[in-house]
PDB file of N, CA and C in Angstrom:
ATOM      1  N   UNK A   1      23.127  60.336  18.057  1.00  0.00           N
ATOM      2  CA  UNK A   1      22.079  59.364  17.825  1.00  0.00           C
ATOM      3  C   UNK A   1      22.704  57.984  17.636  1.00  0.00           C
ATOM      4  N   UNK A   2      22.256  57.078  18.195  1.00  0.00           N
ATOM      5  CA  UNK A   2      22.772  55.613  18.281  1.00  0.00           C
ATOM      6  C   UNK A   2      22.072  54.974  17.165  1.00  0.00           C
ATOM      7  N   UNK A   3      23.080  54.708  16.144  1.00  0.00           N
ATOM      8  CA  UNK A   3      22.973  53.430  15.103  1.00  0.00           C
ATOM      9  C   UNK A   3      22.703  51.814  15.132  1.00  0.00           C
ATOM     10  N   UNK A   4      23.259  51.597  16.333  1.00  0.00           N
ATOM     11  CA  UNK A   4      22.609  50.087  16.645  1.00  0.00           C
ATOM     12  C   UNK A   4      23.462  49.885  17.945  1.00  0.00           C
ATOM     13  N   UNK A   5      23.057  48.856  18.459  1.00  0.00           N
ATOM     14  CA  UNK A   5      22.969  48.100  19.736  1.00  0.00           C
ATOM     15  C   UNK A   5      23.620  46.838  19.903  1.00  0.00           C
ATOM     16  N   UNK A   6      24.414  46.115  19.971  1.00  0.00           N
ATOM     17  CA  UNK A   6      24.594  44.767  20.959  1.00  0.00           C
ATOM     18  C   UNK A   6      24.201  44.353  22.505  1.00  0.00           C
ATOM     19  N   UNK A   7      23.390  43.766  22.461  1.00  0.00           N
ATOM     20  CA  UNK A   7      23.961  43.220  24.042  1.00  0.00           C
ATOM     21  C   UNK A   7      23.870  41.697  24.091  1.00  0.00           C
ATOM     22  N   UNK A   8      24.516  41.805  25.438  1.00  0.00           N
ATOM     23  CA  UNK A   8      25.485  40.054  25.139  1.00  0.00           C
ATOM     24  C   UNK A   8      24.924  39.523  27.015  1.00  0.00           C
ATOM     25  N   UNK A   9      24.553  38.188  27.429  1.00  0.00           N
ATOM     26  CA  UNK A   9      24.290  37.715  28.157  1.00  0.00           C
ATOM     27  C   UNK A   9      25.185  37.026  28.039  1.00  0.00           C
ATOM     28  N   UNK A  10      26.248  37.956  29.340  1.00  0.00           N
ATOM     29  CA  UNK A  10      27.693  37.196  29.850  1.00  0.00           C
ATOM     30  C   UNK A  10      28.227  36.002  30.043  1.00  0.00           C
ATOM     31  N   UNK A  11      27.051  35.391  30.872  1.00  0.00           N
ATOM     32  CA  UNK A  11      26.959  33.854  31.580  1.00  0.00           C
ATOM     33  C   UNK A  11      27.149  33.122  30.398  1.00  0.00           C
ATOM     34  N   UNK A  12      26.343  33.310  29.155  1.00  0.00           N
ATOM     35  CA  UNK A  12      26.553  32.147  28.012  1.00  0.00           C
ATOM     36  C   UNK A  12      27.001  32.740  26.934  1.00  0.00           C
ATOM     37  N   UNK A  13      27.452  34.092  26.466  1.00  0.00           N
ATOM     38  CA  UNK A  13      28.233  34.280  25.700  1.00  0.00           C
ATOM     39  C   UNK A  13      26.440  34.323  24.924  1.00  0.00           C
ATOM     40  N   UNK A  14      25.650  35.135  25.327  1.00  0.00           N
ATOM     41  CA  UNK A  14      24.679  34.951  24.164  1.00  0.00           C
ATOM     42  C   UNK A  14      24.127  36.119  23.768  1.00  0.00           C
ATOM     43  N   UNK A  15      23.879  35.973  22.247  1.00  0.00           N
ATOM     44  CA  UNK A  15      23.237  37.298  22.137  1.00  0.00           C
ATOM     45  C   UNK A  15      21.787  37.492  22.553  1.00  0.00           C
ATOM     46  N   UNK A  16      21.077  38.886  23.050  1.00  0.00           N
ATOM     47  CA  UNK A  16      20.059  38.830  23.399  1.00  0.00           C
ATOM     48  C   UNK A  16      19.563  39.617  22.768  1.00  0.00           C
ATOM     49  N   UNK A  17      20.105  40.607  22.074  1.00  0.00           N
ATOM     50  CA  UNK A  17      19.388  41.867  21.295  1.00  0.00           C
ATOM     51  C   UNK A  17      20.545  42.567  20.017  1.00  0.00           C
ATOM     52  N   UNK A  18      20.236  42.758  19.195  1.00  0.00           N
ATOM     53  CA  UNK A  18      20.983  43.363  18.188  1.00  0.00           C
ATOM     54  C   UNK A  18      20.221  44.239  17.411  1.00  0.00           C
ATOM     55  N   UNK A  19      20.275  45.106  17.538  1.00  0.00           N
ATOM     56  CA  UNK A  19      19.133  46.013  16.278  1.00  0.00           C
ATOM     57  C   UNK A  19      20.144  47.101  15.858  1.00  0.00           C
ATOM     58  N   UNK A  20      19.831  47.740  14.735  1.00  0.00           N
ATOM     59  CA  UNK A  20      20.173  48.729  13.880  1.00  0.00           C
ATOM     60  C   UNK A  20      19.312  49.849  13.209  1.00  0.00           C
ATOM     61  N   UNK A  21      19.391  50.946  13.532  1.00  0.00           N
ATOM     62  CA  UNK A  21      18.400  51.723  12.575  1.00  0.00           C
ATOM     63  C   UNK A  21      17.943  51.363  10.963  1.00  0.00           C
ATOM     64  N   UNK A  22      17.083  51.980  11.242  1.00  0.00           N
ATOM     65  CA  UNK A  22      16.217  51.487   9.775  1.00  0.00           C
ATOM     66  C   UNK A  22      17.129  52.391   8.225  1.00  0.00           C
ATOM     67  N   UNK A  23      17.383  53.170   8.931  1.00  0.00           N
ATOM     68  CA  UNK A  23      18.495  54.333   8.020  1.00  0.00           C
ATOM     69  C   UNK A  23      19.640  53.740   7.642  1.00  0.00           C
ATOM     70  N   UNK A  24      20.318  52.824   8.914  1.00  0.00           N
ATOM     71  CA  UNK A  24      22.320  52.398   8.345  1.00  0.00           C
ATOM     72  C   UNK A  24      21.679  50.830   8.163  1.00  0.00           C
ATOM     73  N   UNK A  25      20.749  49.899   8.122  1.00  0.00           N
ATOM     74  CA  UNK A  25      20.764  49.091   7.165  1.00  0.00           C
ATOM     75  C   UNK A  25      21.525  48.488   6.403  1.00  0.00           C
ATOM     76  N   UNK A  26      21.936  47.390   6.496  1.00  0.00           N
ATOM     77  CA  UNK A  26      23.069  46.945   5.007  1.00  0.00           C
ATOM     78  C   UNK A  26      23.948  48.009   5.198  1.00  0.00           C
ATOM     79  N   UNK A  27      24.551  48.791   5.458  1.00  0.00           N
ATOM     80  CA  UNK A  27      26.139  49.054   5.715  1.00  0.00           C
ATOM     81  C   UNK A  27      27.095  48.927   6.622  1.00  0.00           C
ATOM     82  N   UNK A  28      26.851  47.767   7.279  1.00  0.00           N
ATOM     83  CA  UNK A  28      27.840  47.040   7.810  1.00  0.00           C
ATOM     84  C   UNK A  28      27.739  46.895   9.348  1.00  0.00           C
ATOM     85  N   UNK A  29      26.918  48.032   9.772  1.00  0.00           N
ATOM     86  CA  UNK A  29      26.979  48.336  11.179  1.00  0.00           C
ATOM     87  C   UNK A  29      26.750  46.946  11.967  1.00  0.00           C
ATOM     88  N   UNK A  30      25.734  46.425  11.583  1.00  0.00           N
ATOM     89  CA  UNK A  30      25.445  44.932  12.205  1.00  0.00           C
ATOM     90  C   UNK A  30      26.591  44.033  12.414  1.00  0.00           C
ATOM     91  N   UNK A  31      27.261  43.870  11.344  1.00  0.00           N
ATOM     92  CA  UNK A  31      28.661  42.901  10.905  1.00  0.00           C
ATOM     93  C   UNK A  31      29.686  43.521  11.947  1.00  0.00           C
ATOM     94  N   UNK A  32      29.956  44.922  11.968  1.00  0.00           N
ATOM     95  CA  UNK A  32      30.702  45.332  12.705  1.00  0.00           C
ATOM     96  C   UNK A  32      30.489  44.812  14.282  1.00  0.00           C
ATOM     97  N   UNK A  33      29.197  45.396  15.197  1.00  0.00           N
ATOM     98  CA  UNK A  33      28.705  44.805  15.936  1.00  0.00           C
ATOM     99  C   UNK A  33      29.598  43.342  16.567  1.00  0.00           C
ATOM    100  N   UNK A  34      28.709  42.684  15.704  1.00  0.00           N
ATOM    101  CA  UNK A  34      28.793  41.158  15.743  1.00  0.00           C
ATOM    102  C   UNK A  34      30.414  40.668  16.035  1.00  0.00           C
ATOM    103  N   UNK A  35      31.216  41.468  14.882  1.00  0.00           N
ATOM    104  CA  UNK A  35      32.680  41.200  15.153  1.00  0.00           C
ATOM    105  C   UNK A  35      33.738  41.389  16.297  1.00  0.00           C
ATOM    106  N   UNK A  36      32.728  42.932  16.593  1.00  0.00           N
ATOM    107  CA  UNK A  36      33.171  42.958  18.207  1.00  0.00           C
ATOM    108  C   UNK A  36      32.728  42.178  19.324  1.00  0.00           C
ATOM    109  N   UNK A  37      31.815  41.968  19.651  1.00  0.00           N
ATOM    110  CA  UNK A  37      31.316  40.660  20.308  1.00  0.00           C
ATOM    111  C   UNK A  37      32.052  39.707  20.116  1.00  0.00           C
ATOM    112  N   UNK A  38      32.532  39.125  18.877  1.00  0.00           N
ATOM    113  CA  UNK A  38      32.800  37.949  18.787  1.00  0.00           C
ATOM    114  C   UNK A  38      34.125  38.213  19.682  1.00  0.00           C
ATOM    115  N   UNK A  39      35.256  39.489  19.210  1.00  0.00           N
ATOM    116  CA  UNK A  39      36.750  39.252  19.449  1.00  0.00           C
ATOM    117  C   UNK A  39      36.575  39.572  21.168  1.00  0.00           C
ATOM    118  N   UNK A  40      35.463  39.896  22.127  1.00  0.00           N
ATOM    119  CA  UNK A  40      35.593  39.839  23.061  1.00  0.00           C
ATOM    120  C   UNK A  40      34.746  38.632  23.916  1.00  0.00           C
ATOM    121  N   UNK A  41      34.211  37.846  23.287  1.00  0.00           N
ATOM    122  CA  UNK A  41      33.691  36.875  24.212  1.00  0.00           C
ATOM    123  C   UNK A  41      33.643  35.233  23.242  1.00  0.00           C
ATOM    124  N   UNK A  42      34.137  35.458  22.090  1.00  0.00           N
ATOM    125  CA  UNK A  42      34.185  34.327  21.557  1.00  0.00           C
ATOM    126  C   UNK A  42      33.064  33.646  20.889  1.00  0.00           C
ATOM    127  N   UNK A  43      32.926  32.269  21.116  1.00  0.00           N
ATOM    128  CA  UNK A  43      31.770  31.424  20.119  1.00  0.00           C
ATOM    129  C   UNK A  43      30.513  32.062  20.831  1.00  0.00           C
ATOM    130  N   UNK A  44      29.601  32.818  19.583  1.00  0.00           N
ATOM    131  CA  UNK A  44      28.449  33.321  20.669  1.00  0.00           C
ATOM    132  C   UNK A  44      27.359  32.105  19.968  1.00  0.00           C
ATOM    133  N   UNK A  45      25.840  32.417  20.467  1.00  0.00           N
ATOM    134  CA  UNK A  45      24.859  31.810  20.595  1.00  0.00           C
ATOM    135  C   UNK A  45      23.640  33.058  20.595  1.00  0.00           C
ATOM    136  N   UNK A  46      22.635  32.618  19.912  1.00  0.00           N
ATOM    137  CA  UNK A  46      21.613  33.469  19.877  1.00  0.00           C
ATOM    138  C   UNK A  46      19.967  32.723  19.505  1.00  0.00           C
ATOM    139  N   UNK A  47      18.705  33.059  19.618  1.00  0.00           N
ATOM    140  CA  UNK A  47      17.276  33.442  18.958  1.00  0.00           C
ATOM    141  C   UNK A  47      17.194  34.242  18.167  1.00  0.00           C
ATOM    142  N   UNK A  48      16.822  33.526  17.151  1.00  0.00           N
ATOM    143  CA  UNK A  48      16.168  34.063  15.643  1.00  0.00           C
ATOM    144  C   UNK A  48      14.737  33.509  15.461  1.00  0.00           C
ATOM    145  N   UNK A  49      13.975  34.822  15.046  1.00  0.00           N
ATOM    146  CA  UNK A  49      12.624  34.403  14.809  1.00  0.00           C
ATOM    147  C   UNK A  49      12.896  33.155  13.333  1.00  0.00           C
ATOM    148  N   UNK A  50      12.057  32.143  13.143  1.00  0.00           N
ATOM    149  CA  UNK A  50      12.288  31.556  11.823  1.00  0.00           C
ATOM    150  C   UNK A  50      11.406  32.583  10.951  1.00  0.00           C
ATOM    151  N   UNK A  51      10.279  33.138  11.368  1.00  0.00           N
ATOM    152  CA  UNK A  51       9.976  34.169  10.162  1.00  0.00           C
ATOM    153  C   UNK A  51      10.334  35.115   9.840  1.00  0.00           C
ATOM    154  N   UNK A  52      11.698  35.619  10.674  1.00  0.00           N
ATOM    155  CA  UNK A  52      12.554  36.972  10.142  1.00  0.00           C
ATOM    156  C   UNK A  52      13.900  36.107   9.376  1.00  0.00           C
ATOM    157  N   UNK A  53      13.355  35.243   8.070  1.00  0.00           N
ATOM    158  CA  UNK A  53      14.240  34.827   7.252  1.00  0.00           C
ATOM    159  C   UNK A  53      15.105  36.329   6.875  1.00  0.00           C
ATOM    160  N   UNK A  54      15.155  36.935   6.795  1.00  0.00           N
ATOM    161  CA  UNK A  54      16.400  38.167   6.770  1.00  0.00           C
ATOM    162  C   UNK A  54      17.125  37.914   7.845  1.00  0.00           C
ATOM    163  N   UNK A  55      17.043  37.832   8.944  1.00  0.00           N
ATOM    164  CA  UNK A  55      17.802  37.683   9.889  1.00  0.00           C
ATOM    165  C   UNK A  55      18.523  36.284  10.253  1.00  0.00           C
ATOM    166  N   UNK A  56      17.519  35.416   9.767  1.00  0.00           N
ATOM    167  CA  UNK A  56      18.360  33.874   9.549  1.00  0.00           C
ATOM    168  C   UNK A  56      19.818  33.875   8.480  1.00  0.00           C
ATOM    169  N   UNK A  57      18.751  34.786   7.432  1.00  0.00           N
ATOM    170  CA  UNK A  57      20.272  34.807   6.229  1.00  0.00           C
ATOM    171  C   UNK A  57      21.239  35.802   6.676  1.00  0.00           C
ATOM    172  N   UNK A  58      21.222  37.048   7.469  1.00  0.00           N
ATOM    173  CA  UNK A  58      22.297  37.348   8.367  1.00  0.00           C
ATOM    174  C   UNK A  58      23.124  36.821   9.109  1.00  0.00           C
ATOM    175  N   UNK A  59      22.746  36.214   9.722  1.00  0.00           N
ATOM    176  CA  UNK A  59      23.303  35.465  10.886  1.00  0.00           C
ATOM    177  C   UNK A  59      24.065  33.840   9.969  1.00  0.00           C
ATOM    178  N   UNK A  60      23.403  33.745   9.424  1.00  0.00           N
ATOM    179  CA  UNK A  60      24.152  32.730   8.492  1.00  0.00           C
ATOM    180  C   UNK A  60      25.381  32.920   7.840  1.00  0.00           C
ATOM    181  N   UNK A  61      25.250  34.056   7.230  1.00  0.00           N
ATOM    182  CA  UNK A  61      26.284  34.496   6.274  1.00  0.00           C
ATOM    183  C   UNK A  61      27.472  34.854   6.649  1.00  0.00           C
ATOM    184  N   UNK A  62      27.362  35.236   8.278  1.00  0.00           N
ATOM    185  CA  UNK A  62      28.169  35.396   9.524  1.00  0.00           C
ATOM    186  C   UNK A  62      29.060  34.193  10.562  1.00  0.00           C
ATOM    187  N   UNK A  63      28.540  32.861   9.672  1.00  0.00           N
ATOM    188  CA  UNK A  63      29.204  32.335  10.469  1.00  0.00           C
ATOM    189  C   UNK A  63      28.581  31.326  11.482  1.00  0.00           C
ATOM    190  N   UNK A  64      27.086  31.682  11.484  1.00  0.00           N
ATOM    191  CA  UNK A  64      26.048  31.053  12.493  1.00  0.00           C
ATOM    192  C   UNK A  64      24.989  29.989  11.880  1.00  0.00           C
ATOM    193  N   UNK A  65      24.906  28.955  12.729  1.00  0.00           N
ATOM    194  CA  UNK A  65      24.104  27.604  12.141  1.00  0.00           C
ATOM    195  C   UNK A  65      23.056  27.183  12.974  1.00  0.00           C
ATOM    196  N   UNK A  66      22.040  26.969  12.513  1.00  0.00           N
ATOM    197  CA  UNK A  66      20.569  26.256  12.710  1.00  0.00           C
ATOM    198  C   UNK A  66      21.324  25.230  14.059  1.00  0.00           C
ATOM    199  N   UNK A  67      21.059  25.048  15.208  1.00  0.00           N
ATOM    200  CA  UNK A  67      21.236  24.051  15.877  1.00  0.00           C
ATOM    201  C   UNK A  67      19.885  23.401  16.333  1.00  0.00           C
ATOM    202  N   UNK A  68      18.690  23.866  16.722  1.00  0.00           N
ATOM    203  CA  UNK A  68      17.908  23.443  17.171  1.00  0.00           C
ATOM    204  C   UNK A  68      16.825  24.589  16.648  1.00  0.00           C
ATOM    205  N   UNK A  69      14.949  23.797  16.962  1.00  0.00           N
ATOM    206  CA  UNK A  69      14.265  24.691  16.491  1.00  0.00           C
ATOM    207  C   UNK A  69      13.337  24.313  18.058  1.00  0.00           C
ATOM    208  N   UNK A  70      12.271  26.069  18.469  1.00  0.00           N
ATOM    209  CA  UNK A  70      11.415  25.883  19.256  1.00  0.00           C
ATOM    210  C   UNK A  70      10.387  26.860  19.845  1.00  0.00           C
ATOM    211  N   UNK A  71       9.662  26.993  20.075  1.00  0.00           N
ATOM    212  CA  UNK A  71       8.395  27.629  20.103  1.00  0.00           C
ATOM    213  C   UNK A  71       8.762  28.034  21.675  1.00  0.00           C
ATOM    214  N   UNK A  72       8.125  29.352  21.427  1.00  0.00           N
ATOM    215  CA  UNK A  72       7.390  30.262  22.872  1.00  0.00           C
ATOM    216  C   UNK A  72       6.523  31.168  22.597  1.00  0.00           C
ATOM    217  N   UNK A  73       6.031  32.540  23.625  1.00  0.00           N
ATOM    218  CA  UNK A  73       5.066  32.716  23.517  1.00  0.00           C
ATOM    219  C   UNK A  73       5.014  33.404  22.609  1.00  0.00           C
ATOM    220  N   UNK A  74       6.383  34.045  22.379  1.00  0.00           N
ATOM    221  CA  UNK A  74       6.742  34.977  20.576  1.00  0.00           C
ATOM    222  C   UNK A  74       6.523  34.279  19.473  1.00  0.00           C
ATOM    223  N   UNK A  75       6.667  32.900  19.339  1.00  0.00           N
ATOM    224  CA  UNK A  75       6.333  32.090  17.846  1.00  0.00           C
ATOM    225  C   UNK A  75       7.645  31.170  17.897  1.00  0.00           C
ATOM    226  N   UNK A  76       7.897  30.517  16.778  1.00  0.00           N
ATOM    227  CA  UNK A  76       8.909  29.530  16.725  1.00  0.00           C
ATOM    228  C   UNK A  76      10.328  30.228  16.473  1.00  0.00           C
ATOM    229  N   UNK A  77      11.576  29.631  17.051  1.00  0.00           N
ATOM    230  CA  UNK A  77      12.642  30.522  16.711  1.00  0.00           C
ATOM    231  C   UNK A  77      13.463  29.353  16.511  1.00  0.00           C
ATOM    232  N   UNK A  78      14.788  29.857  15.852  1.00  0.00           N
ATOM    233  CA  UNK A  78      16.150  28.776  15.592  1.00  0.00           C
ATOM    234  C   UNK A  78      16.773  28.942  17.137  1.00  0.00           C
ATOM    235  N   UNK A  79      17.649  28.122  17.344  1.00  0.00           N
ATOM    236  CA  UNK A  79      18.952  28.837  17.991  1.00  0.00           C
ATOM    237  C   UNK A  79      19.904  28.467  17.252  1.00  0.00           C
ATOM    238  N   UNK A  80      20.716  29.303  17.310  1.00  0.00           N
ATOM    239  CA  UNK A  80      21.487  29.789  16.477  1.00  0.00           C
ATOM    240  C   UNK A  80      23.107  29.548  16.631  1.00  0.00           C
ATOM    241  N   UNK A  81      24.331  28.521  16.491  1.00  0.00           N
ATOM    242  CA  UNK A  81      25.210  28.998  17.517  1.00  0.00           C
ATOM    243  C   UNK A  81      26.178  29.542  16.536  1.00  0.00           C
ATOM    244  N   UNK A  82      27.416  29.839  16.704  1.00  0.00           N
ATOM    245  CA  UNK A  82      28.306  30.581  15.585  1.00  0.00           C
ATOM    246  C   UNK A  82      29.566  28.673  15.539  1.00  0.00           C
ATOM    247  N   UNK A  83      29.472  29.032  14.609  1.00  0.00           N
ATOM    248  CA  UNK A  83      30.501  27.689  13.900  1.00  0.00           C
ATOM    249  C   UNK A  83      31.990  28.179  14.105  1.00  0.00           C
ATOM    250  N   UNK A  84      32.553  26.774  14.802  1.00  0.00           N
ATOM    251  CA  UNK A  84      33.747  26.948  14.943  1.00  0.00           C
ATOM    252  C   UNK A  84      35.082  26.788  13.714  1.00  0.00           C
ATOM    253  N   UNK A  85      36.221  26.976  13.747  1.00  0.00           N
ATOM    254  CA  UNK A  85      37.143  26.750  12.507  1.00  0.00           C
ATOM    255  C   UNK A  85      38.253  26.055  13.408  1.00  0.00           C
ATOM    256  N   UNK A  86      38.240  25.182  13.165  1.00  0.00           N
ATOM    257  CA  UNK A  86      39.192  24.733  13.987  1.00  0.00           C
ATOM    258  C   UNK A  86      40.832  23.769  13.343  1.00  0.00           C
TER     259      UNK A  86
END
């Protein structure tokens, strides 16, 4: 049984989908995820609903910053890009 998912839109290094079962939650699986992505494609980029503030404060806590805000036919979202250390 599959615990969660990445997938990554090659062309821009972006995320398009990330989910996790409702069961592994908060134990890391997401973080893990994310880390692999990162060590194979680098600075990523993503959509966040602004009303899945859980997922804003995920993605935050990870490394990722508010760049822009904008509406479609799903509702308003951030984009999201991951902050560099340079």
């Amino acid at each position: 049984k599959a615990i969660g998912f990445i997938s990554i839109w090659e062309p821009e290094n972006f995320v398009h989908h990330l989910y996790v079962s409702s069961e592994h939650l908060g134990k890391g699986v997401g973080s893990l995820l994310l880390t692999k992505a990162q060590s194979m494609y680098g600075k990523l980029s993503l959509k966040c609903l602004v009303e899945n503030q859980k997922a804003v404060r995920f993605y935050e806590l990870r490394g990722f910053s508010k760049k822009a805000k904008h509406r479609d036919s799903v509702g308003e979202y951030y984009l999201m890009q991951m902050n560099t250390v340079d």
